[in-house]
C-alpha atoms as a PDB file:
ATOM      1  CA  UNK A   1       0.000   0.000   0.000  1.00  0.00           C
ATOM      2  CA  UNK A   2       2.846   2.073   0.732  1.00  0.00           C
ATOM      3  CA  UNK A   3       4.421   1.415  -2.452  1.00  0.00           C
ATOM      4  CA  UNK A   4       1.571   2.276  -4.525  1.00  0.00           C
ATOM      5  CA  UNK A   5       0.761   5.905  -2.663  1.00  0.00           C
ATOM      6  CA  UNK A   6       4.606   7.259  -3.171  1.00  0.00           C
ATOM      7  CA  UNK A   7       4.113   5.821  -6.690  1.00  0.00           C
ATOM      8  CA  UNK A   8       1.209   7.863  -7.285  1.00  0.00           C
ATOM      9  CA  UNK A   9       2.511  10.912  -5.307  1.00  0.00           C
ATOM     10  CA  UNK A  10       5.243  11.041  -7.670  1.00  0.00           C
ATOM     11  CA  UNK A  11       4.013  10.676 -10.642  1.00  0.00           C
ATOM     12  CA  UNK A  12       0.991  13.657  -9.077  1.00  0.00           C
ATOM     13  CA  UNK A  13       4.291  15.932  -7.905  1.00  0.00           C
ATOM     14  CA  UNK A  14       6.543  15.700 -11.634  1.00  0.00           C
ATOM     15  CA  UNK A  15       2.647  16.392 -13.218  1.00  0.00           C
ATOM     16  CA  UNK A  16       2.457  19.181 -11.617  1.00  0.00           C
ATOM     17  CA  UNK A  17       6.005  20.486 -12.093  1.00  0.00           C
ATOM     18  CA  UNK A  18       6.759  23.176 -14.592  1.00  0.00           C
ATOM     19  CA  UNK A  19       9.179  21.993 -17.821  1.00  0.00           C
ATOM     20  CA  UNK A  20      12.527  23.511 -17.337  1.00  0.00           C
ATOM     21  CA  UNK A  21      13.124  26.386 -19.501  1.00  0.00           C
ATOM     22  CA  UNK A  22      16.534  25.593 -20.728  1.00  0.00           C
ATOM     23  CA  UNK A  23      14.603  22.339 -22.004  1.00  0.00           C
ATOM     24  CA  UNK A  24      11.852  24.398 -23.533  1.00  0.00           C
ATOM     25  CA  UNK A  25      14.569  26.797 -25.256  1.00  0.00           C
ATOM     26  CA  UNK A  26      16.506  23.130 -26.712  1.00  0.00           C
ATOM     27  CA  UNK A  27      12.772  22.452 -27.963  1.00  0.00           C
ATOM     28  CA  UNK A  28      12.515  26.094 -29.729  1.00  0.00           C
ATOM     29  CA  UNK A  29      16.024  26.222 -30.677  1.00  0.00           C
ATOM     30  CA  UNK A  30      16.040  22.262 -32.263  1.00  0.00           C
ATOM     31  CA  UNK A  31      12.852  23.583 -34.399  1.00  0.00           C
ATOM     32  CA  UNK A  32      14.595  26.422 -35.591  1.00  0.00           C
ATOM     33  CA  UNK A  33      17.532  25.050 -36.285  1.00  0.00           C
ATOM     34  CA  UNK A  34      16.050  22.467 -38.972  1.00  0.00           C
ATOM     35  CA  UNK A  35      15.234  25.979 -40.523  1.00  0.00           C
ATOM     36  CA  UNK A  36      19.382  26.612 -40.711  1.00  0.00           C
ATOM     37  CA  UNK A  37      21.773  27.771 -37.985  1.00  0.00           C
ATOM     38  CA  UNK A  38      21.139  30.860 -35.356  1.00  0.00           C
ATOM     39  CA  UNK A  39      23.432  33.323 -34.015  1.00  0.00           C
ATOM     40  CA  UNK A  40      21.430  33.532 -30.516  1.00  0.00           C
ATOM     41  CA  UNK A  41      19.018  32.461 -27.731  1.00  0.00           C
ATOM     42  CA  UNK A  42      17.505  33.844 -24.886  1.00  0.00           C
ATOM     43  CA  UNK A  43      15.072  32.896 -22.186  1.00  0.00           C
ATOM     44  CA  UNK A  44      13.449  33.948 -18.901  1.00  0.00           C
ATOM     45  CA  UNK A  45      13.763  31.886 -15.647  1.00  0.00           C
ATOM     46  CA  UNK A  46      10.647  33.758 -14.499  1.00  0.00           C
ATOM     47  CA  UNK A  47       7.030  32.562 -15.316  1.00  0.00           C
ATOM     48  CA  UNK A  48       4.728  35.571 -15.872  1.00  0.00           C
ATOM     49  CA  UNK A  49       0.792  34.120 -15.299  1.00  0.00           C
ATOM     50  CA  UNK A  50      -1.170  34.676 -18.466  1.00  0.00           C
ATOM     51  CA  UNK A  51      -4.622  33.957 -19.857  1.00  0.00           C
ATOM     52  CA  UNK A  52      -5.480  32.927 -23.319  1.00  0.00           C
ATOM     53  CA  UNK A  53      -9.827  33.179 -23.532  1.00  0.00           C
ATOM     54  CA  UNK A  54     -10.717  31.024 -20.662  1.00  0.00           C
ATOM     55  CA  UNK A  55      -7.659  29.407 -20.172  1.00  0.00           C
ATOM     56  CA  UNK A  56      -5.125  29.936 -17.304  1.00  0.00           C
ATOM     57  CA  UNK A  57      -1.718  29.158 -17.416  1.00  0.00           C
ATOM     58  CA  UNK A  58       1.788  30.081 -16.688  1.00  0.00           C
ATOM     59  CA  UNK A  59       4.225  31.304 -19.673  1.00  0.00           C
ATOM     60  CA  UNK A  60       7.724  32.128 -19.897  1.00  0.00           C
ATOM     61  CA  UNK A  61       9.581  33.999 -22.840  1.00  0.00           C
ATOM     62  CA  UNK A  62      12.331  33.515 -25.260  1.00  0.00           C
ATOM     63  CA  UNK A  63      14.034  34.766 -28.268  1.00  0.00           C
ATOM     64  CA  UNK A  64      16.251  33.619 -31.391  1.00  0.00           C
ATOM     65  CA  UNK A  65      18.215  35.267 -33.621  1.00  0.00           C
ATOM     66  CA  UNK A  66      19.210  34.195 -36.813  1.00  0.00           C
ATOM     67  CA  UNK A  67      20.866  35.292 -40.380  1.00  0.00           C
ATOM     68  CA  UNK A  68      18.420  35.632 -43.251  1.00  0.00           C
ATOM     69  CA  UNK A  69      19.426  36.941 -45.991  1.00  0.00           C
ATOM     70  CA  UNK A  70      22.539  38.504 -44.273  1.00  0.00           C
ATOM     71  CA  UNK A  71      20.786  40.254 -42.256  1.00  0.00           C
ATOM     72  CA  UNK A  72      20.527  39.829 -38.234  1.00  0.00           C
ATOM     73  CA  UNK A  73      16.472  38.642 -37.369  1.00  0.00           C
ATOM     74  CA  UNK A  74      15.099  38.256 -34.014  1.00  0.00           C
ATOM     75  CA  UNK A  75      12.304  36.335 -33.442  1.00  0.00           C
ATOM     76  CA  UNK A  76      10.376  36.369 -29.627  1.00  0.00           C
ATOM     77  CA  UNK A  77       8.293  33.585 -28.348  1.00  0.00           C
ATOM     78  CA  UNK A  78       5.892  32.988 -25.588  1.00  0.00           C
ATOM     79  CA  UNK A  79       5.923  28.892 -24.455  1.00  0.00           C
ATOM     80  CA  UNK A  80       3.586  27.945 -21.479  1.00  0.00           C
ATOM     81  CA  UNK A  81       6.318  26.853 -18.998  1.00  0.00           C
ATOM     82  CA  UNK A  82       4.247  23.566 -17.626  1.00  0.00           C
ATOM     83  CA  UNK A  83       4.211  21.704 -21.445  1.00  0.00           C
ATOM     84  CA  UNK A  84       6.777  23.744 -23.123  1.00  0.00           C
ATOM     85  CA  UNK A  85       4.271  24.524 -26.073  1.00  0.00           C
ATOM     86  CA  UNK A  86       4.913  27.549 -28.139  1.00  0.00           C
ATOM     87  CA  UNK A  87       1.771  29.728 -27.760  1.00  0.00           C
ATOM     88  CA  UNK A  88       2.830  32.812 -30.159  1.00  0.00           C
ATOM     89  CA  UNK A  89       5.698  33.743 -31.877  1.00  0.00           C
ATOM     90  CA  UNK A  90       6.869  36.908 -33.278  1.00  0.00           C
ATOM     91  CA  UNK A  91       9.254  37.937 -36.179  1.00  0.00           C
ATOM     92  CA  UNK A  92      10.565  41.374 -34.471  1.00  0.00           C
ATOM     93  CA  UNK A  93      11.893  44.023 -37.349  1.00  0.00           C
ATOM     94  CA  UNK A  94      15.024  46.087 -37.099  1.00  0.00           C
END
C-alpha cells in the first residue's frame, strides 16, 4: 500500500512540475535550427501568469536570432512553462 501511494505521489508531484526552460529553449532552438543555424538564444527563468480566452496558465519567454538573408532577425516567443508549447511567436523588425 505504501508502495503504490509514493508511486502515485510522484508521478501527481513531476505532473504538476513546470518543464525547465533551458529544455523548452533546446525544444525552440532544435525547431529552428532544422530551418538553418542561429546566431542567438535567450530565455526567462521567471514565469509571468497569463490567460489565453478562458484558459489559465503560466508562460515564460524567449528569443532567437538568426541570419536571413545577411541580415541579423530576431524572433520572440511565448511557451507555457508547464508543457513547453509555443503559444505565439513573433518575427521582431530592425
Amino acid at each position: 500500500m505504501g508502495f503504490a501511494g509514493g508511486v502515485v505521489g510522484t508521478y501527481w508531484f513531476h505532473k504538476q512540475q513546470n518543464m525547465s526552460p533551458d529544455d523548452i529553449l533546446t525544444q525552440v532552438k532544435k525547431a529552428f535550427l532544422a530551418e538553418g543555424p542561429i546566431e542567438g538564444s535567450w530565455i526567462s527563468f521567471e514565469t509571468k501568469p497569463m490567460r489565453k480566452f478562458a484558459i489559465k496558465m503560466n508562460g515564460v519567454e524567449g528569443g532567437i536570432t538568426r541570419l536571413e538573408d545577411g541580415k541579423l532577425v530576431s524572433y520572440e516567443f511565448l511557451a507555457d512553462a508547464k508543457t513547453g508549447a509555443v503559444l505565439t511567436i513573433d518575427r521582431l523588425t530592425v
